[in-house]
C-alpha atoms as a PDB file:
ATOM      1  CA  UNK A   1      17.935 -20.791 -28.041  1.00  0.00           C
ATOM      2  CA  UNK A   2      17.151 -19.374 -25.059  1.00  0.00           C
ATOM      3  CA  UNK A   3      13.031 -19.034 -25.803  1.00  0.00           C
ATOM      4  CA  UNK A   4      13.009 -22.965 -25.419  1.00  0.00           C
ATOM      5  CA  UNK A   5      12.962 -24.227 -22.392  1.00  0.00           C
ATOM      6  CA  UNK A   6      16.110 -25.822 -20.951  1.00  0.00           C
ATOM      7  CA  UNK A   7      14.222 -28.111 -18.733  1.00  0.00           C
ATOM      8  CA  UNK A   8      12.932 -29.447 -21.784  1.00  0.00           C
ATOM      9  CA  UNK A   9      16.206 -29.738 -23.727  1.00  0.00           C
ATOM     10  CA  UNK A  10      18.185 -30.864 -20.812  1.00  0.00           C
ATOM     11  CA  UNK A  11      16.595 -34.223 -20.662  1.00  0.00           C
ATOM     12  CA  UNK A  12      15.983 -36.396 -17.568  1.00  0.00           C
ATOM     13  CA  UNK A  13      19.517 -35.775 -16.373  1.00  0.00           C
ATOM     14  CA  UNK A  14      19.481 -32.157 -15.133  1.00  0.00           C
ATOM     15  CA  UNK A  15      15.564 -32.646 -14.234  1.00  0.00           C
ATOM     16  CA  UNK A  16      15.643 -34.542 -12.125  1.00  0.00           C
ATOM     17  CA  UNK A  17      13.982 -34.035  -8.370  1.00  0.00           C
ATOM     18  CA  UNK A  18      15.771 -33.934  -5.344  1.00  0.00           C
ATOM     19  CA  UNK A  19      18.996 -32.224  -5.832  1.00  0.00           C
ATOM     20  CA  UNK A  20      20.556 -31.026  -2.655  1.00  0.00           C
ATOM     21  CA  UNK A  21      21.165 -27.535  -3.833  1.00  0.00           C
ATOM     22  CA  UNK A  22      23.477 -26.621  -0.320  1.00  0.00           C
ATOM     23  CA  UNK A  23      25.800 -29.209  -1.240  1.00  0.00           C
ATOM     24  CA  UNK A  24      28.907 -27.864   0.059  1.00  0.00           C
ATOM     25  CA  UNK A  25      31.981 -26.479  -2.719  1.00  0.00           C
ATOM     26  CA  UNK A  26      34.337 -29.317  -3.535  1.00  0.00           C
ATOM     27  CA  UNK A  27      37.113 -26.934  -3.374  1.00  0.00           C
ATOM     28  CA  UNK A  28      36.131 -24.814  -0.196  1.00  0.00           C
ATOM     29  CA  UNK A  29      38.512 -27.076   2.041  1.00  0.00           C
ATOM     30  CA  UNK A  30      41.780 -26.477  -0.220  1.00  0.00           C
ATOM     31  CA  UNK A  31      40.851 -23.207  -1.006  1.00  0.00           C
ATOM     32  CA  UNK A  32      40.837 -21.978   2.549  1.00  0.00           C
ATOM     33  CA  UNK A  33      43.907 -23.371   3.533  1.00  0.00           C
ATOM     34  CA  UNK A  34      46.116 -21.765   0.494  1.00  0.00           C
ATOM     35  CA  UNK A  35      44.408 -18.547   1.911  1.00  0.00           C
ATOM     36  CA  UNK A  36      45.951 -19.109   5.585  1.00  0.00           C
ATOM     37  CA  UNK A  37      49.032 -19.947   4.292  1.00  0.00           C
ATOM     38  CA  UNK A  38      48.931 -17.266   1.913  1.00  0.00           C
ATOM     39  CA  UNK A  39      47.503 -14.867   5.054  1.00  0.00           C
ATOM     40  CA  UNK A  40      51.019 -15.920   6.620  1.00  0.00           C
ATOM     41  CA  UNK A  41      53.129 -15.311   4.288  1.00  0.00           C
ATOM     42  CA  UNK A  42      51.898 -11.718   3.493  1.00  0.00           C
ATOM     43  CA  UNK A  43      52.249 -11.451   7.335  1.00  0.00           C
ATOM     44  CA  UNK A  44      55.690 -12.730   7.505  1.00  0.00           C
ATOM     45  CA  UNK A  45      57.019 -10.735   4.151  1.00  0.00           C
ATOM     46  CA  UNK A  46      55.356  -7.296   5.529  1.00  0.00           C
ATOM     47  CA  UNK A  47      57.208  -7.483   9.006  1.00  0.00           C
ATOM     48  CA  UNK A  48      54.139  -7.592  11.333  1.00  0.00           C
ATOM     49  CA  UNK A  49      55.314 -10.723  12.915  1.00  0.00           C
ATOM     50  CA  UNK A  50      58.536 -10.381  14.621  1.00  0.00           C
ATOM     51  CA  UNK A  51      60.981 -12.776  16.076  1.00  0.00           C
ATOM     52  CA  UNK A  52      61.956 -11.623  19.782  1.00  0.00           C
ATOM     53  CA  UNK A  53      65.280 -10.622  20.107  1.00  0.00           C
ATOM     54  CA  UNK A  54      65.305  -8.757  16.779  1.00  0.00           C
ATOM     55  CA  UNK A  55      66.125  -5.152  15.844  1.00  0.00           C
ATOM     56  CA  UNK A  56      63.737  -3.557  13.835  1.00  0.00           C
ATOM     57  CA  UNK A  57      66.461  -3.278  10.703  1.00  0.00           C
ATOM     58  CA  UNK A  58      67.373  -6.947  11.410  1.00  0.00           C
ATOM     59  CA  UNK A  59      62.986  -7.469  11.003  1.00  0.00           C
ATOM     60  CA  UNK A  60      63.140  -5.555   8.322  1.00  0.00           C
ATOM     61  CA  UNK A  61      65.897  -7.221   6.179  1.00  0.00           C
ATOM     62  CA  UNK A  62      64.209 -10.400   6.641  1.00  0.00           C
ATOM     63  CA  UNK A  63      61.343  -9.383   5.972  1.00  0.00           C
ATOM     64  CA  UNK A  64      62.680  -8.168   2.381  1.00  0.00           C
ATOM     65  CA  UNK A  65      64.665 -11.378   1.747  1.00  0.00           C
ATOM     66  CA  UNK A  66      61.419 -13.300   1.976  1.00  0.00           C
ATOM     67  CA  UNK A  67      59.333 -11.226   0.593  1.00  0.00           C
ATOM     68  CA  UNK A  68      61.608 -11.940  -2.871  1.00  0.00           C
ATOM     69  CA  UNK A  69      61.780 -15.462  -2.250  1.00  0.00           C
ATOM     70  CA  UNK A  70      58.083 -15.049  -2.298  1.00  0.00           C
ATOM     71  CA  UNK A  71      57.556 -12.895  -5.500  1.00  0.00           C
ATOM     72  CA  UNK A  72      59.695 -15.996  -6.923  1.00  0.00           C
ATOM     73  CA  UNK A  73      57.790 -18.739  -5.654  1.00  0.00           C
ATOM     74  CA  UNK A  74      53.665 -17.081  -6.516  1.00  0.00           C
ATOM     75  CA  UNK A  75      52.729 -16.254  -2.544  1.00  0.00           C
ATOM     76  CA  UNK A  76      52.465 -12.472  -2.757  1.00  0.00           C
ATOM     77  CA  UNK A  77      48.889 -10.594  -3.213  1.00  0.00           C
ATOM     78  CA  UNK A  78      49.406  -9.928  -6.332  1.00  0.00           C
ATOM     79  CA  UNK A  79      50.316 -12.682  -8.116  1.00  0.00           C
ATOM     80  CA  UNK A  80      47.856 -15.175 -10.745  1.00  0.00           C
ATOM     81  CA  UNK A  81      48.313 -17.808  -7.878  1.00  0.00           C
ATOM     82  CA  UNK A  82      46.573 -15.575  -5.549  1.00  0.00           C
ATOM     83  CA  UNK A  83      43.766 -14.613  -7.906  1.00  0.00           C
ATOM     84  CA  UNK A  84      42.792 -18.266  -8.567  1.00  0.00           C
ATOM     85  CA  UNK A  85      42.447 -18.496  -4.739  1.00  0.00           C
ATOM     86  CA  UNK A  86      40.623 -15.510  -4.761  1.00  0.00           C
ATOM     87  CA  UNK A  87      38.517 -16.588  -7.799  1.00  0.00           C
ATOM     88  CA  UNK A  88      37.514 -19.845  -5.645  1.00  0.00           C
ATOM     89  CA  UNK A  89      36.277 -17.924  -2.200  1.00  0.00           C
ATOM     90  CA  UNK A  90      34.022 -15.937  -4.863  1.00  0.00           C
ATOM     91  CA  UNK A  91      32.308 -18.655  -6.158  1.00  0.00           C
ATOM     92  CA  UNK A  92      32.159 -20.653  -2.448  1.00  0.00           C
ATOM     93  CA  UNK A  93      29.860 -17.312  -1.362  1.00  0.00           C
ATOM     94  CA  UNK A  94      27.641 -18.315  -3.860  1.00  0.00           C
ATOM     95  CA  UNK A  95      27.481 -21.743  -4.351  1.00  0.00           C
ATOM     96  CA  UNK A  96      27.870 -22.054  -0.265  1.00  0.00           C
ATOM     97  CA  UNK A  97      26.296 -19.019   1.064  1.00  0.00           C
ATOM     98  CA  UNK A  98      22.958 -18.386  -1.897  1.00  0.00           C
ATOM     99  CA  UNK A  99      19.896 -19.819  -0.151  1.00  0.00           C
ATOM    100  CA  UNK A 100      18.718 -21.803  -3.342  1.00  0.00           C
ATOM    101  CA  UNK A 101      15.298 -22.911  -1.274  1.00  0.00           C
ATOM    102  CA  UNK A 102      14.083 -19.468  -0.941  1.00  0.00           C
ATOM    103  CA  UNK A 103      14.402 -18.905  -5.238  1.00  0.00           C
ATOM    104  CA  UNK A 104      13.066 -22.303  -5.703  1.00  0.00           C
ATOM    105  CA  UNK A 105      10.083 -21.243  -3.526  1.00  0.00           C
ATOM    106  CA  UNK A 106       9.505 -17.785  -3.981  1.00  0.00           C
ATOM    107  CA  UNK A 107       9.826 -17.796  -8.233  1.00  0.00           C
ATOM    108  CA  UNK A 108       8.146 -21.098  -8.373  1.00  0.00           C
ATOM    109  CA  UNK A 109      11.296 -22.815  -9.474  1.00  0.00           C
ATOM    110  CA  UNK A 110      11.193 -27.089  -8.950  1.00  0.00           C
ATOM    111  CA  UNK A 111      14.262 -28.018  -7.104  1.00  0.00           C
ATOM    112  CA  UNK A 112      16.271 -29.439 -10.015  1.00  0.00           C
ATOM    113  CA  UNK A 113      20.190 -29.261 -11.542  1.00  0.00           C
ATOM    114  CA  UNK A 114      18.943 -26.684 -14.217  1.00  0.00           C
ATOM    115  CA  UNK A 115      16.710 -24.531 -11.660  1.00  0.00           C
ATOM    116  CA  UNK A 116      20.003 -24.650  -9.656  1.00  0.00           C
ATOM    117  CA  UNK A 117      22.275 -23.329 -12.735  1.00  0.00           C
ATOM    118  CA  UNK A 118      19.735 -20.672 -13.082  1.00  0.00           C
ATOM    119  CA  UNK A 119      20.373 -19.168  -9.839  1.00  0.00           C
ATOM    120  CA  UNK A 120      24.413 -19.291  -9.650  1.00  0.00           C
ATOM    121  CA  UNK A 121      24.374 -18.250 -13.366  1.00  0.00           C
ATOM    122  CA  UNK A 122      22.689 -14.874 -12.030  1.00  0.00           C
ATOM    123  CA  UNK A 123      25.254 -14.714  -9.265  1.00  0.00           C
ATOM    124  CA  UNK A 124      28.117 -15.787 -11.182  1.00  0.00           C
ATOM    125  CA  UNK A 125      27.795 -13.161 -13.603  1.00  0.00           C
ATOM    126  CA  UNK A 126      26.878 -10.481 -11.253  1.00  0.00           C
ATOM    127  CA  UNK A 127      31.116 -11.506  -9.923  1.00  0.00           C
ATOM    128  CA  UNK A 128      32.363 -11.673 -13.195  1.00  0.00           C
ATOM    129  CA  UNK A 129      30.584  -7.676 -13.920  1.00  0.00           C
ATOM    130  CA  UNK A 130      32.583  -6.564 -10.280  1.00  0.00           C
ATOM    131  CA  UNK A 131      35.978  -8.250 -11.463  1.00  0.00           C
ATOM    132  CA  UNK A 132      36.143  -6.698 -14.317  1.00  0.00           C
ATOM    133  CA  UNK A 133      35.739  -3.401 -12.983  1.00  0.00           C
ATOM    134  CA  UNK A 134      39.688  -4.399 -11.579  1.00  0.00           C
ATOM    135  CA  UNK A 135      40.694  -4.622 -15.087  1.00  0.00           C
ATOM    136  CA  UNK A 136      39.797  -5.515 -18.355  1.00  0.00           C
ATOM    137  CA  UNK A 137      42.802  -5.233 -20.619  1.00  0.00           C
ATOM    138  CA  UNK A 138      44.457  -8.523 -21.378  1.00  0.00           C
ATOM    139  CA  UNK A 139      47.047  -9.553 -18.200  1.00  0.00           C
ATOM    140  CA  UNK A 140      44.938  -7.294 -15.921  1.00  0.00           C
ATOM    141  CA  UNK A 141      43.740  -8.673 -12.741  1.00  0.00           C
ATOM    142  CA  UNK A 142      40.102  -8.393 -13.462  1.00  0.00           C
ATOM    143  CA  UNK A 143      40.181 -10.769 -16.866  1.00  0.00           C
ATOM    144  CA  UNK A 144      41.917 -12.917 -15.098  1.00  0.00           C
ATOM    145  CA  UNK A 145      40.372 -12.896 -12.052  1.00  0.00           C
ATOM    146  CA  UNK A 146      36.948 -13.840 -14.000  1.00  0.00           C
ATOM    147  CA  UNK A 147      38.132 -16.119 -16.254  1.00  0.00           C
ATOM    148  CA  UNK A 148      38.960 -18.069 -12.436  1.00  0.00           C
ATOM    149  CA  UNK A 149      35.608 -17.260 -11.277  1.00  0.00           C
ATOM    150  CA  UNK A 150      34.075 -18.973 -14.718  1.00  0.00           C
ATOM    151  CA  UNK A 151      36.650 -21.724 -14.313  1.00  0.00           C
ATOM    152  CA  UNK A 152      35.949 -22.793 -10.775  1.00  0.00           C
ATOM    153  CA  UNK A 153      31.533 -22.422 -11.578  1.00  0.00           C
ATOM    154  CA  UNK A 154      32.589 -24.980 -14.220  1.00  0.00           C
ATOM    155  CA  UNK A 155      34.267 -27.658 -12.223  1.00  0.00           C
ATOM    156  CA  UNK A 156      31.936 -27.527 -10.038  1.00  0.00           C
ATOM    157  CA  UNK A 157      28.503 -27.951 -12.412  1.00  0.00           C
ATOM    158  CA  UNK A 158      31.133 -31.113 -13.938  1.00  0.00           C
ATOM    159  CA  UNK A 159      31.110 -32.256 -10.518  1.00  0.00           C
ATOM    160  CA  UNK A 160      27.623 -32.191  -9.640  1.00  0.00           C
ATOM    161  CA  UNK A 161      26.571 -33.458 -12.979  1.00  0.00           C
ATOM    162  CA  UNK A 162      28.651 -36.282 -12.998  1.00  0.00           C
ATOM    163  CA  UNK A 163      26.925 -37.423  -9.812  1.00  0.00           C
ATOM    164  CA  UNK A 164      23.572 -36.686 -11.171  1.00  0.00           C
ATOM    165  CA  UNK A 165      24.384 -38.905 -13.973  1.00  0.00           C
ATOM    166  CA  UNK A 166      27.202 -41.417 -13.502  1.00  0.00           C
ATOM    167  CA  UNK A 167      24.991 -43.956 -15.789  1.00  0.00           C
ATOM    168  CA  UNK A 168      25.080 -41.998 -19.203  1.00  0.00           C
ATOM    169  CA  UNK A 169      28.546 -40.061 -18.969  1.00  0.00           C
ATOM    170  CA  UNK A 170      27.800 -39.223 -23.163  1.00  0.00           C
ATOM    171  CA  UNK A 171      24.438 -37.293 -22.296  1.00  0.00           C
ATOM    172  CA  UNK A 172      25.599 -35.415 -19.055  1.00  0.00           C
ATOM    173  CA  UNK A 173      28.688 -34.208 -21.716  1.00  0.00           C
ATOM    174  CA  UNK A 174      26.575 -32.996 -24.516  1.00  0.00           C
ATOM    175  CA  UNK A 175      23.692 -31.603 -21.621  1.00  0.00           C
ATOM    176  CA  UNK A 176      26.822 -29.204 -20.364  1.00  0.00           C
ATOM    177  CA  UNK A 177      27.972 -27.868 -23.733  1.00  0.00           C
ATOM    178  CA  UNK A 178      24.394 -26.719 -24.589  1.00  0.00           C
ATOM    179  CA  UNK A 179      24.633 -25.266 -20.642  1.00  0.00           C
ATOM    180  CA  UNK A 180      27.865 -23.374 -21.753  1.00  0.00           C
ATOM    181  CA  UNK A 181      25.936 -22.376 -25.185  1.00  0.00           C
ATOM    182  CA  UNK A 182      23.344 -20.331 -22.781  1.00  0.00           C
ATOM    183  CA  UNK A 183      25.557 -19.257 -20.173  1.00  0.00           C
ATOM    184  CA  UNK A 184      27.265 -17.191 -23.129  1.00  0.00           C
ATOM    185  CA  UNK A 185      23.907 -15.807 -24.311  1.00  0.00           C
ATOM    186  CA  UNK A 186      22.500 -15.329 -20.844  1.00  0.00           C
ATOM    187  CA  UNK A 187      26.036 -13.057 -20.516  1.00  0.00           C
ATOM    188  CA  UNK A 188      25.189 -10.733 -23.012  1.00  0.00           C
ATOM    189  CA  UNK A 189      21.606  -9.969 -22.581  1.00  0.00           C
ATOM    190  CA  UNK A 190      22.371  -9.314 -18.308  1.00  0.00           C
ATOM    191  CA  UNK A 191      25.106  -7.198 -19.575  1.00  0.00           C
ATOM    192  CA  UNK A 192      22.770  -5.545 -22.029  1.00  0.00           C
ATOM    193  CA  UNK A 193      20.226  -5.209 -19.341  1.00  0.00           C
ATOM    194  CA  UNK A 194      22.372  -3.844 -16.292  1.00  0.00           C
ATOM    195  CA  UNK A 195      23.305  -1.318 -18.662  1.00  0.00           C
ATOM    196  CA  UNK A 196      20.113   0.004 -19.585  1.00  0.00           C
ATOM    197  CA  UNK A 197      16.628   0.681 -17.208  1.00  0.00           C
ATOM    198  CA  UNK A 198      14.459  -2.122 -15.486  1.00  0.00           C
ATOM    199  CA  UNK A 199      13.064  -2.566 -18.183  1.00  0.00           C
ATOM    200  CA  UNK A 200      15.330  -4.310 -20.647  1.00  0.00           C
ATOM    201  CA  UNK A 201      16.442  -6.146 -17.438  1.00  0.00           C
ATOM    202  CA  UNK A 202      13.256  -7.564 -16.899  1.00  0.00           C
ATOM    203  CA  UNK A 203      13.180  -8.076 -19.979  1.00  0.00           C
ATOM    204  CA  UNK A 204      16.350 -10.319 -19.987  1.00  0.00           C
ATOM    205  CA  UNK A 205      15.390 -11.886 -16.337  1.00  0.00           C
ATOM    206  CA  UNK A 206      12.674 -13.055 -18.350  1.00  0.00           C
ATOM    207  CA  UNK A 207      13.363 -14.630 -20.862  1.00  0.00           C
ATOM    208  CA  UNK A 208      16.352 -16.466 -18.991  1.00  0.00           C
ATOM    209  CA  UNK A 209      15.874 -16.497 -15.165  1.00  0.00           C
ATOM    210  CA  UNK A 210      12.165 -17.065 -15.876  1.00  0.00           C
ATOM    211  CA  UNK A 211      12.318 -19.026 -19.330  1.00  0.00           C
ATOM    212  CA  UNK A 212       9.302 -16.987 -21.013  1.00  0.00           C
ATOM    213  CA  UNK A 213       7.042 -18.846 -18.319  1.00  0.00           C
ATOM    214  CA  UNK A 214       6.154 -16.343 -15.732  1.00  0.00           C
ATOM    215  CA  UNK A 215       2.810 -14.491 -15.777  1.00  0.00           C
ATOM    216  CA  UNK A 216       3.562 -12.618 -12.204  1.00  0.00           C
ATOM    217  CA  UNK A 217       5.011  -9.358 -12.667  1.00  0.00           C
ATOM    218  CA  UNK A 218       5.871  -8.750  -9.508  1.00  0.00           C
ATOM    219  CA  UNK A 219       8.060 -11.557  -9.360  1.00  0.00           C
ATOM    220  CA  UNK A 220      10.051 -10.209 -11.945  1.00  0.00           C
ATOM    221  CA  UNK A 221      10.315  -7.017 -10.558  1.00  0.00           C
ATOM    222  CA  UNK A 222      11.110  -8.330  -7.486  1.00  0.00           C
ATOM    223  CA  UNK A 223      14.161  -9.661  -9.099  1.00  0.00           C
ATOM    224  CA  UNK A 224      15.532  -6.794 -10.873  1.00  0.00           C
ATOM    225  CA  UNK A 225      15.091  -5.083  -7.725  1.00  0.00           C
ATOM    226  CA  UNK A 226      16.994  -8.018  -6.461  1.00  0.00           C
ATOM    227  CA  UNK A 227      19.860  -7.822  -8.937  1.00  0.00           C
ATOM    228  CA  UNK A 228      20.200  -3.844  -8.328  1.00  0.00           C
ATOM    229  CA  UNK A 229      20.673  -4.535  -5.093  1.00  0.00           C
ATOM    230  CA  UNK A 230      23.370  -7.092  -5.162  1.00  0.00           C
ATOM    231  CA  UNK A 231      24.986  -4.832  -8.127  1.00  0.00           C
ATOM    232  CA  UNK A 232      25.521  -1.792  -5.098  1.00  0.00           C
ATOM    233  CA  UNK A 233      26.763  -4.031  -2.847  1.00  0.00           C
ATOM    234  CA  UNK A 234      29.589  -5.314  -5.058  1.00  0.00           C
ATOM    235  CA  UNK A 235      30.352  -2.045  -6.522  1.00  0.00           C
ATOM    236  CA  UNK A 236      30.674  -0.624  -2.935  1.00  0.00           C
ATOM    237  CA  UNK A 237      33.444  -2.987  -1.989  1.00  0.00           C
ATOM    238  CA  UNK A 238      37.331  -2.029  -2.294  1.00  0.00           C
ATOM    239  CA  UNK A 239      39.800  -4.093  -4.203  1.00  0.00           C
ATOM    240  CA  UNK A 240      41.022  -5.175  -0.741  1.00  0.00           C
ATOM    241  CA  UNK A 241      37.642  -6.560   0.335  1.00  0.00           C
ATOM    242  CA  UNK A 242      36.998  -8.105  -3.241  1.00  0.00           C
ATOM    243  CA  UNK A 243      40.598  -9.721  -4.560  1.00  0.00           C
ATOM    244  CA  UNK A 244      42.722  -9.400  -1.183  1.00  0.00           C
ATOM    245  CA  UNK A 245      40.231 -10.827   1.544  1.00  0.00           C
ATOM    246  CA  UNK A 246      37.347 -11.540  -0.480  1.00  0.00           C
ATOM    247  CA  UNK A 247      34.141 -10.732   2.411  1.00  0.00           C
ATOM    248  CA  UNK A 248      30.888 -10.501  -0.141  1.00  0.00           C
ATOM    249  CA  UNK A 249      27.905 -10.091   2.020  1.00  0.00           C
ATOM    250  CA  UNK A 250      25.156 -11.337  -0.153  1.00  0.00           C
ATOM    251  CA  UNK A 251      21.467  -9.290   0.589  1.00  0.00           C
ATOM    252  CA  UNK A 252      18.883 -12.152   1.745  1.00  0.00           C
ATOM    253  CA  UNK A 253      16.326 -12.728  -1.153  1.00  0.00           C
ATOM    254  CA  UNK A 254      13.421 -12.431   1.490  1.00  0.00           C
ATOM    255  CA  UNK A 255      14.410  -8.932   2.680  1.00  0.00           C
ATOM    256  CA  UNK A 256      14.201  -7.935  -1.167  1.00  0.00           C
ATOM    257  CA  UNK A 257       9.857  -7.395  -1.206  1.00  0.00           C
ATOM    258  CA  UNK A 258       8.549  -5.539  -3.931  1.00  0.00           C
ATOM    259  CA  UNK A 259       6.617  -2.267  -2.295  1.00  0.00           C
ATOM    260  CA  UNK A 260       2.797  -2.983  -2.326  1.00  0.00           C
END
């Protein structure tokens, strides 16, 4: 449960010292390009590039014909394709763009695998909340879109786990279902808490973020201050600059003080 500490019940495996929390996405480099070639194909299907020598009807009936070859093939804005792209730029501005340092030092956190999942758990859900604001009916956008987001967090944690412990494949297995165990309670009581006043928040920052060992109240309200924040910020973007050309512009943790 989540009043035991998971540094405790992860073992020596997600412990350990040392972890290089800016390691760079695995999937950043793929990713990006099925965005340019995506970026040209909208491009292409929408008319804004024209061959010379080209009426503007000729332009335009080209543009049509490939814009259906595209609805057929996935490429189009729309389509699940693009969403799973989408999903994987959300989850590169965390796990790329979150300066992990500054949470390790400013809540006290040691610079280990689970201190790491603690911090893009907070940021993970905070995408998954925004997406489904796009959605949440079954076949809508937003589901899907967040079920992508979850998806590509997961890969990645299987990644760096695997690394962390390439001698004892059985433990690093059974160390990321009881990760995926709290992730799903961790879900519910941010949900519960964004949904209610500071106070359950803190409550839930607690008792997750903090693992029932933080005697600094400030820090904690530092953090729901923190998470209000970054809550705006996604709300205030359009579906264009969240799913189309994802541009989230996470607030720096050190400009987020707690008035004296």
């Amino acid at each position: 449960m989540l009043c035991t500490r998971a540094a405790a019940r992860l073992g020596s495996v997600f412990t350990t010292s040392g972890l290089v929390a800016q390691q760079t996405y695995t999937h950043r480099v793929a990713a990006a390009a099925a965005v340019r070639f995506t970026h040209q194909c909208r491009l292409c299907s929408t008319g804004v590039v024209d061959s010379p020598g080209k009426t503007t009807k000729q332009t335009a009936e080209d543009g049509s014909i490939l814009k259906r070859v595209l609805n057929k093939v996935g490429f189009t804005p729309n389509t699940k394709a693009r969403l799973k792209v989408t999903s994987h730029l959300l989850y590169e501005s965390v796990a790329d763009k979150i300066n992990y340092v500054a949470f390790f030092r400013d809540f006290n956190l040691p610079n280990t695998f689970n201190s790491w999942f603690l911090v893009t758990e907070l940021h993970v859900w905070l995408l998954m909340m925004r997406s489904m604001a796009e959605g949440s009916e079954t076949g809508e956008d937003g589901r899907f879109l967040r079920n992508c987001i979850v998806e590509a967090m997961w890969g990645d944690v299987n990644t760096r786990a695997k690394k962390l412990g390439a001698n004892n494949p059985s433990q690093t297995r059974r160390q990321i279902e009881t990760l995926s165990e709290q992730f799903q309670a961790a879900l519910i009581a941010y949900d519960e808490g964004i949904m209610s006043d500071d106070r359950v928040l803190a409550s839930a920052l607690w008792r997750r973020f903090f693992e029932m060992d933080c005697d600094d109240y400030t820090q904690i309200e530092r953090l729901v201050k923190y998470v209000r924040i970054q809550a705006l910020m996604l709300d205030s973007l359009s579906r264009d600059q969240f799913i189309t050309k994802p541009n989230v512009a996470w607030h720096d943790l050190d400009k987020c003080k707690v008035d004296a």
